[in-house]
C-alpha atoms as a PDB file:
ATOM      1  CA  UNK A   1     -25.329 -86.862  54.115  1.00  0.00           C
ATOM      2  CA  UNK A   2     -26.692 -90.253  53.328  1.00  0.00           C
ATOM      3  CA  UNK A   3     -27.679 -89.126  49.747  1.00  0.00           C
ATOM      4  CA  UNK A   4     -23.998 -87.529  48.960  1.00  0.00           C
ATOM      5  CA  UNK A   5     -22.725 -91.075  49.488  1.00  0.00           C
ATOM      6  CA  UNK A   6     -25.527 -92.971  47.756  1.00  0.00           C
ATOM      7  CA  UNK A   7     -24.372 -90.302  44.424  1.00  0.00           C
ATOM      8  CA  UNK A   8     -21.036 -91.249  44.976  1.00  0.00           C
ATOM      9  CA  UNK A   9     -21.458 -94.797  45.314  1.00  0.00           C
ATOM     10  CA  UNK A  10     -23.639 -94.665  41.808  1.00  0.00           C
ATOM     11  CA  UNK A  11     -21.264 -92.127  40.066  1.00  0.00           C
ATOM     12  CA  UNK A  12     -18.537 -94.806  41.159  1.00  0.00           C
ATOM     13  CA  UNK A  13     -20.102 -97.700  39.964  1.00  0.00           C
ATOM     14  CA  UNK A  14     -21.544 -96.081  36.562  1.00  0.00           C
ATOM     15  CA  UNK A  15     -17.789 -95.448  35.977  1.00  0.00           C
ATOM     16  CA  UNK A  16     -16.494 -98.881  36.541  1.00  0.00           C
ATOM     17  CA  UNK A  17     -19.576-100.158  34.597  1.00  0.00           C
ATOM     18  CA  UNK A  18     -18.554 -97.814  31.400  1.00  0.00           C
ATOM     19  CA  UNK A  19     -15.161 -99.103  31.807  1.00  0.00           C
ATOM     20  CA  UNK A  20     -15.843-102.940  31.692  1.00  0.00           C
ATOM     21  CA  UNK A  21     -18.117-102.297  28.963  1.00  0.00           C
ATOM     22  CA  UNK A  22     -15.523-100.377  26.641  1.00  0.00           C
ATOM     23  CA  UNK A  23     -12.602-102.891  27.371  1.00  0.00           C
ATOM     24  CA  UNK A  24     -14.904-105.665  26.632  1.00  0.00           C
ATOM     25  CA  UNK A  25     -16.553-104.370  23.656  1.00  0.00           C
ATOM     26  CA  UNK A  26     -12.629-103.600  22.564  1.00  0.00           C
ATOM     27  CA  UNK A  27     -11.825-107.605  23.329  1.00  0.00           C
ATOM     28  CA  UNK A  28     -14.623-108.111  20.873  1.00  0.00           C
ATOM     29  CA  UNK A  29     -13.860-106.206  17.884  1.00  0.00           C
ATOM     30  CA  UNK A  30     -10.077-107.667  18.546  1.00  0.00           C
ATOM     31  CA  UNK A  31     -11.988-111.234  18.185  1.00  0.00           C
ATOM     32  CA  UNK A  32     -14.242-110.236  15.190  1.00  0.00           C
ATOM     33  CA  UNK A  33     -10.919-108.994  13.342  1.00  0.00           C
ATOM     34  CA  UNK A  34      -9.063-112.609  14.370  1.00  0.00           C
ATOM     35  CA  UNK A  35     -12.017-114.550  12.828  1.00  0.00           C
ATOM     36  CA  UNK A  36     -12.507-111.963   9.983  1.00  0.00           C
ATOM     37  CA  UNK A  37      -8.683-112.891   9.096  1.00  0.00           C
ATOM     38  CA  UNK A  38      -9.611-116.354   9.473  1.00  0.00           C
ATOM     39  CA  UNK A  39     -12.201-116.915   7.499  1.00  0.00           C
ATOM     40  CA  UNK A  40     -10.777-114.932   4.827  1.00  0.00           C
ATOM     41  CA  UNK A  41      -7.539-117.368   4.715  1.00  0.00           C
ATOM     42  CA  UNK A  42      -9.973-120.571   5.158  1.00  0.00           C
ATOM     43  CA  UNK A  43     -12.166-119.130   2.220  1.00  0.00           C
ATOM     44  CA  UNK A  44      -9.625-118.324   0.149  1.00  0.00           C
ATOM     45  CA  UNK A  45      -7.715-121.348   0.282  1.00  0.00           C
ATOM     46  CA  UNK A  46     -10.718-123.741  -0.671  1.00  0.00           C
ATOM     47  CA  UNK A  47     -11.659-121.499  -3.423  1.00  0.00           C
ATOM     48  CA  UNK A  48      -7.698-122.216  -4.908  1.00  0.00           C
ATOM     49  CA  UNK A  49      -8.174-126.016  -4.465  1.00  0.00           C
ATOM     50  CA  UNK A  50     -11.540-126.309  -6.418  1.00  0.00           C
ATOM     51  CA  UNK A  51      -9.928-123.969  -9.693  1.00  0.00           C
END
């Protein structure tokens, strides 16, 4: 009995674990497209100054 729980308790936390890992890595590629849109207008606007 004790070992049906101790599965459950890991399948359970594995889950949760996958979870937090996909929304965060989702935050993160949200961020990375922010500061790719960014530095794009911050390069380009430099680059219209110096010509």
């Amino acid at each position: 009995m004790e070992y049906i729980f101790l599965c459950l308790s890991i399948i359970t936390t594995g889950c949760i674990i996958t979870l937090g890992l996909t929304s965060i890595s989702e935050q993160l590629s949200r961020m990375n497209e922010l500061r790719d849109k960014e530095l794009s207008a911050d390069s380009s606007a430099p680059e219209s100054k110096e010509s």
